[in-house]
Protein backbone atom coordinates (compact mmCIF):
# COMPACT_ATOMS: atom_id res chain seq x y z
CA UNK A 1 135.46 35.89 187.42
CA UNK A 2 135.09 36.83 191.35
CA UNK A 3 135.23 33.92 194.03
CA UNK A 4 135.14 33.99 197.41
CA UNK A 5 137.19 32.09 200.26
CA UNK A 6 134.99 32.14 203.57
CA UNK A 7 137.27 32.62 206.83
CA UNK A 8 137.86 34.22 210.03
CA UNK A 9 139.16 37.61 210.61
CA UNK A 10 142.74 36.25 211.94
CA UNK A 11 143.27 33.59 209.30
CA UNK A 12 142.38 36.53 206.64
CA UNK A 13 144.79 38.54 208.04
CA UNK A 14 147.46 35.64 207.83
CA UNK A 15 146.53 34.68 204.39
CA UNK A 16 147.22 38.71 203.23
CA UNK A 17 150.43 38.23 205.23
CA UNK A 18 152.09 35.54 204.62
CA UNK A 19 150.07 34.13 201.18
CA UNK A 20 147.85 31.04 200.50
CA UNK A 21 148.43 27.18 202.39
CA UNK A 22 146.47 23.96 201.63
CA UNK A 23 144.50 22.64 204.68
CA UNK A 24 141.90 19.77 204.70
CA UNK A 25 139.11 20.10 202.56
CA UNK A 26 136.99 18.50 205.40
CA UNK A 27 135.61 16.03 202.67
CA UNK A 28 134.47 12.24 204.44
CA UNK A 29 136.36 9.33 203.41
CA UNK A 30 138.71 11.34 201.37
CA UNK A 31 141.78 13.05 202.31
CA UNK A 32 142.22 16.34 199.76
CA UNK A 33 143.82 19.49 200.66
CA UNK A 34 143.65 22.65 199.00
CA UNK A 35 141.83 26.15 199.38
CA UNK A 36 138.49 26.12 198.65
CA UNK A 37 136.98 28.99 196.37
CA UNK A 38 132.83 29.58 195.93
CA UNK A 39 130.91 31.49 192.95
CA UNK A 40 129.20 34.03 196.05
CA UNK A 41 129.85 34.50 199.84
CA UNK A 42 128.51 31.73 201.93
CA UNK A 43 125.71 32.50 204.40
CA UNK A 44 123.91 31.38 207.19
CA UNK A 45 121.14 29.46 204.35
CA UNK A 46 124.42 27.42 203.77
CA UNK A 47 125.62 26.65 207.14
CA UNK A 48 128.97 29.13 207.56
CA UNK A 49 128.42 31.97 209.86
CA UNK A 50 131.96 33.79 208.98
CA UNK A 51 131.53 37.16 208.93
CA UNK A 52 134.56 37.29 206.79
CA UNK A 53 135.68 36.62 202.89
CA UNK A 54 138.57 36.87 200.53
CA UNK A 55 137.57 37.97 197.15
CA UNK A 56 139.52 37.34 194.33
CA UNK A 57 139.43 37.33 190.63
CA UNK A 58 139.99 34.15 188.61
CA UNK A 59 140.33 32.89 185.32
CA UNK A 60 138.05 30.34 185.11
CA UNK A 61 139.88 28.07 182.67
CA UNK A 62 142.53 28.39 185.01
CA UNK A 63 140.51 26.38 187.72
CA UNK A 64 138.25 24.32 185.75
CA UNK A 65 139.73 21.18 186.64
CA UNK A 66 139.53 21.82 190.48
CA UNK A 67 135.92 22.41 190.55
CA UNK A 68 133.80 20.21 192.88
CA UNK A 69 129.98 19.09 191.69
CA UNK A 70 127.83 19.96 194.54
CA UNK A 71 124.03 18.40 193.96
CA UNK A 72 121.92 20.62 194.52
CA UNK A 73 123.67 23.57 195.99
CA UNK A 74 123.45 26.93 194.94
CA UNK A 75 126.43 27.89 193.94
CA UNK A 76 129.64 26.70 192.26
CA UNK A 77 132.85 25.30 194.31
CA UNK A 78 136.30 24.65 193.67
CA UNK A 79 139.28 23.09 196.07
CA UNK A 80 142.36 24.40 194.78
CA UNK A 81 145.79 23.79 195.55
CA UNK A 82 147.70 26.68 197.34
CA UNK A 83 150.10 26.89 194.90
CA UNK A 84 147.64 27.41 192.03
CA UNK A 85 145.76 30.12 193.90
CA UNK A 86 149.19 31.98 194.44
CA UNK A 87 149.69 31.78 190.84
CA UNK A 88 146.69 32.60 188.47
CA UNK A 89 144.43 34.39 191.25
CA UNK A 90 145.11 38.18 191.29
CA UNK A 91 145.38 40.02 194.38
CA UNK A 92 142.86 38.83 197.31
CA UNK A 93 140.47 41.81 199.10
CA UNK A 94 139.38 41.39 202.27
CA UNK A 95 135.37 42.11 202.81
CA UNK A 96 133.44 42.20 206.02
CA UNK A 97 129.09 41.60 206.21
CA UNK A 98 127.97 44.63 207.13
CA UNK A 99 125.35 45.16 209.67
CA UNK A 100 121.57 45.45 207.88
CA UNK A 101 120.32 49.15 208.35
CA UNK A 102 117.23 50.02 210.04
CA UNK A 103 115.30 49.66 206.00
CA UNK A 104 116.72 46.53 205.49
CA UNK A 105 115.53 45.05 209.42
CA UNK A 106 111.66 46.18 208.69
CA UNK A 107 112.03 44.42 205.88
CA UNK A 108 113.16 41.52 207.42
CA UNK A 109 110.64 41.63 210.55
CA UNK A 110 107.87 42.44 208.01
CA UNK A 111 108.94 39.11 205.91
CA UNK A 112 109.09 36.97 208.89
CA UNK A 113 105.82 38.15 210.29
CA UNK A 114 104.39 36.86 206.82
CA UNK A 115 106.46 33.62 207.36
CA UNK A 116 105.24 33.42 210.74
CA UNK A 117 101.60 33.83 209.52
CA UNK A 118 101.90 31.09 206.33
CA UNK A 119 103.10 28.72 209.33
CA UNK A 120 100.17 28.90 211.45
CA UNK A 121 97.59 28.36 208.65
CA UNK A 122 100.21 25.18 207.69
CA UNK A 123 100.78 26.67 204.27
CA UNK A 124 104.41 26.58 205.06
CA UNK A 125 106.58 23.99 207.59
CA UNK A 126 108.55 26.25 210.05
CA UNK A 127 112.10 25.17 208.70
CA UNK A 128 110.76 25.98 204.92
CA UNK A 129 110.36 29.44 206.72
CA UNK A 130 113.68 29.95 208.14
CA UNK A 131 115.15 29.48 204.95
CA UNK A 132 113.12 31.85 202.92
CA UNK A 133 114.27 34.25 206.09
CA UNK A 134 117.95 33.22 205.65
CA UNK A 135 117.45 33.90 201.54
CA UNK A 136 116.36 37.14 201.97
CA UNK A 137 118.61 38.06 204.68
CA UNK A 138 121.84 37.32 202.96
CA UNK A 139 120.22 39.57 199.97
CA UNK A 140 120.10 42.83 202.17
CA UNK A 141 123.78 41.70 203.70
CA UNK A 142 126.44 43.96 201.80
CA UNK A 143 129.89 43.26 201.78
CA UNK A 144 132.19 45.29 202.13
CA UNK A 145 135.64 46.15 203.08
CA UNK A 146 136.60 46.39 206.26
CA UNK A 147 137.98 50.12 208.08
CA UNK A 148 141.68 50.50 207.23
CA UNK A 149 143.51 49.27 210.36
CA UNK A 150 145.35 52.86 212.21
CA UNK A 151 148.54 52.67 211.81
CA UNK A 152 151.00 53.13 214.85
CA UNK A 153 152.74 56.41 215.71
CA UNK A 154 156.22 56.46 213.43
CA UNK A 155 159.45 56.76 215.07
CA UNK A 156 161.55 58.63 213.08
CA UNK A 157 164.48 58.73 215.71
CA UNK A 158 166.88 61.96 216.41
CA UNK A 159 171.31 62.37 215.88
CA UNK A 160 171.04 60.50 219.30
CA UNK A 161 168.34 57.75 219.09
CA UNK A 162 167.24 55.22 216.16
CA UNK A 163 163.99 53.36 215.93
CA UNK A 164 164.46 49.31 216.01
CA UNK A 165 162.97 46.80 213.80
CA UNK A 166 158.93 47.33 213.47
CA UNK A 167 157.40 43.81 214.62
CA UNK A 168 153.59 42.84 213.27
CA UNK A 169 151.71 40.36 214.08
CA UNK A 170 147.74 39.64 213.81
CA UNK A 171 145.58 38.91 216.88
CA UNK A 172 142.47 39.06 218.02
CA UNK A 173 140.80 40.33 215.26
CA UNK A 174 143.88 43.33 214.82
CA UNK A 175 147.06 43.71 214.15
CA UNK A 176 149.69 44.46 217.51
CA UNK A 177 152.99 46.21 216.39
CA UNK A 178 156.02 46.36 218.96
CA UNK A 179 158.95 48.72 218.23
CA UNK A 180 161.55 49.58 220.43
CA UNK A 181 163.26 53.15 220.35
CA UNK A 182 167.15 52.85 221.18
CA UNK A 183 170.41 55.30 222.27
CA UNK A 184 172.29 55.43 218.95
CA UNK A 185 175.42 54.57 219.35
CA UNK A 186 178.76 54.93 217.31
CA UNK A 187 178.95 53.06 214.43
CA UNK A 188 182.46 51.71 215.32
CA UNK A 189 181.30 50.81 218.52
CA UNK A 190 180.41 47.37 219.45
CA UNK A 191 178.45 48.50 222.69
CA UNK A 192 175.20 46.67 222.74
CA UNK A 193 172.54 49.52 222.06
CA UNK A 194 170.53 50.82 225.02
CA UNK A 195 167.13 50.69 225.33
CA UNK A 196 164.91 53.51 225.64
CA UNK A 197 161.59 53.00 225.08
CA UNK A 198 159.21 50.52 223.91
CA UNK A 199 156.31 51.54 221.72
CA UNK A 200 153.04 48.94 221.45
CA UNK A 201 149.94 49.27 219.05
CA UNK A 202 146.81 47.23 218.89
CA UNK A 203 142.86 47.57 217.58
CA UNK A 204 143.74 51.51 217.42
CA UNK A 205 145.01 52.10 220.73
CA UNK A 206 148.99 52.56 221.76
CA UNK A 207 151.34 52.42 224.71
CA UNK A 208 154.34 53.20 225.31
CA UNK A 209 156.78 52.69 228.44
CA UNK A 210 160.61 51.66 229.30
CA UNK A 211 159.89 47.81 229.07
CA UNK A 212 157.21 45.96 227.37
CA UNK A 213 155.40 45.60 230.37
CA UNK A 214 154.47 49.22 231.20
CA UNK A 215 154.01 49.81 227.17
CA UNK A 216 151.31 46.90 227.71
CA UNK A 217 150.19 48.89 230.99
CA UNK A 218 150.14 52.03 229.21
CA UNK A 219 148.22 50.36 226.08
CA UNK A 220 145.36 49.04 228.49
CA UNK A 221 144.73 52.44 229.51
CA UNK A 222 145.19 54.57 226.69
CA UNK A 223 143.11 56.62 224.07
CA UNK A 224 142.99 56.45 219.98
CA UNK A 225 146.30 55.73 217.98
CA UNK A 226 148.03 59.06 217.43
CA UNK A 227 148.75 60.69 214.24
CA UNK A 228 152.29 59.58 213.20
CA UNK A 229 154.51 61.77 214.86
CA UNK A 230 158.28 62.93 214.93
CA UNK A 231 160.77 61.44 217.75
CA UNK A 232 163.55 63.67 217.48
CA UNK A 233 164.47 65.91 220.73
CA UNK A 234 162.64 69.18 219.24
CA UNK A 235 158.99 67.29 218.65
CA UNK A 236 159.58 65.81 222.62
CA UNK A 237 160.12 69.49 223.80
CA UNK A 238 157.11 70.44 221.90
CA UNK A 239 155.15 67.67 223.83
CA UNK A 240 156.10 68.46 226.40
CA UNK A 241 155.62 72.23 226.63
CA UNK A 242 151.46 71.00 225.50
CA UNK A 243 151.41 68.00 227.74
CA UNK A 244 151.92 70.74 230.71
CA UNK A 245 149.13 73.75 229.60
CA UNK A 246 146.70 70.81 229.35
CA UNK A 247 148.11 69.55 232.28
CA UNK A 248 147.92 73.04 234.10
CA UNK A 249 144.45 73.47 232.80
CA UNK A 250 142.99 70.27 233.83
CA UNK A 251 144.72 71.32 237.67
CA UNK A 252 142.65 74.97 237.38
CA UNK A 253 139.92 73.12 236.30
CA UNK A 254 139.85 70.62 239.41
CA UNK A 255 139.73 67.72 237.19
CA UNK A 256 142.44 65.53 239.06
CA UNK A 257 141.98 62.23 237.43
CA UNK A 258 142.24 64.12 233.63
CA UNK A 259 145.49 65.66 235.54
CA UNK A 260 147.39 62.87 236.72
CA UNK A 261 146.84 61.12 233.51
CA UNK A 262 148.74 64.07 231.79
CA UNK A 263 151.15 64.50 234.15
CA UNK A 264 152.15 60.57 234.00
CA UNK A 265 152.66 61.32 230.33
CA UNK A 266 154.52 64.28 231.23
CA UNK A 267 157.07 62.01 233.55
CA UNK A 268 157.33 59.83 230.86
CA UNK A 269 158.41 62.33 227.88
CA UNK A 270 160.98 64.19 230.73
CA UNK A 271 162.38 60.55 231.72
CA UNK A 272 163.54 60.24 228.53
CA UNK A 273 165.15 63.74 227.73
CA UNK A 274 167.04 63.44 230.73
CA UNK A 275 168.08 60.24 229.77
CA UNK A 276 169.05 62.07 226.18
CA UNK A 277 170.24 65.02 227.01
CA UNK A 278 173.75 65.40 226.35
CA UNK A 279 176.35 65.52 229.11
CA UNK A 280 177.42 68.23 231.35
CA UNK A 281 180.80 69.71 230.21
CA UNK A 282 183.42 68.98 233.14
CA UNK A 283 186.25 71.39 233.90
């Protein structure tokens, strides 16, 4: 059977990441943990105005024993421990509430001008009204999952640079990845690597920049995530040589502020050949 776990966004995210935890059930005069599960998606009829569930499927003899009488609710409820969750529910999907389409909102503004009309002959007390309204809204609500997250530009590294550890975390909604690019150096050395570059991702934008900082700075001010792209020496070239005809372009064009944007990209690509280009031979 499906159930559903109500939540925000971030605590989704963490539950995906790094798997179910007990927390309090929120039950007076009786301190339970666990994770509660629900036969549908709560809505605003039932007081939870998450815009976010965790669908799983269930074995419901695997639960029975967790599940929680609720007089007269609509729906069924269970507070299970973390532990059992991990173990007999299968693999949890994330779902988002979808906005109602421009059908489903005549629909409702044609129902609650009916409401609104029952009300003023006294057929109908105005809070009997706003939970027909909620019923019927949370019947043209769809649920579905959520846009794949982009995924930050790969580094791939070159015979002279290697990519460092990929760091995730979720925030605000997103995920932020931090990756730092870094000088190889010999494997028999015990030189502490240098630092080249740091690479930043979050809510489908990137940056990139020498310290964290100015990867922040450039992040703040930057476009869409990129395609995944090579690192090596060859694909920086290549950016470069297109970084300049747009660059040249936008100059011919008179579009300065489309220009200096370029050309600080530009810097920032020939900063770090000349900081990997090999050395001069000496005589």
């Amino acid at each position: 059977m499906k159930l559903y776990h109500v939540t925000t966004r971030q605590d989704a995210l963490l539950i995906l990441a790094d798997g179910w935890r007990d927390r309090p059930a929120g039950i007076e005069d009786a301190d339970l943990r666990g994770v509660w599960l629900w036969s549908r998606p709560l809505g605003r009829n039932d007081g939870v105005v998450s815009s976010t569930v965790l669908e799983l499927d269930v074995n419901e003899d695997d639960i029975r024993t967790y599940e929680v009488v609720v007089h007269g609710a609509a729906y069924r409820s269970w507070l299970v421990p973390a532990a059992v969750v991990t173990q007999h529910a299968a693999d949890a999907h994330l779902l988002v509430r979808e906005p109602l389409g421009e059908r489903e909102q005549a629909a409702l503004q044609a129902r609650a001008a009916w409401l609104a009309r029952e009300v003023g002959r006294g057929e109908m007390t105005k809070e009997d009204a706003e939970q027909a309204l909620n019923r019927l809204r949370e019947k043209l609500e769809r649920w579905e999952p959520p846009e794949p997250e982009a995924l930050p530009t790969l580094l791939v590294g070159s015979p002279r640079t290697r990519p460092g550890v990929l760091r995730v975390w979720p925030a605000g909604g997103g995920v932020v990845t931090l990756q730092g690019l870094f000088a190889d150096a010999p494997r028999d050395s015990a030189a502490v690597p240098v630092l080249l570059e740091v690479h930043l991702s979050w809510g489908g934008r990137t940056g990139r920049g020498p310290t964290a900082e100015a990867a922040l700075r450039s992040l703040r001010t930057a476009g869409a995530v990129a395609a995944p792209g090579d690192t090596s020496l060859d694909a920086r070239w290549s950016a470069v040589r297109r970084l300049a005809a747009q660059a040249d372009s936008a100059l011919a064009a008179g579009d300065l502020e489309r220009f200096g944007g370029l050309w600080a990209q530009l810097r920032r690509l020939l900063d770090v050949q000349r900081r990997l280009a090999p050395p001069t031979a000496r005589p």
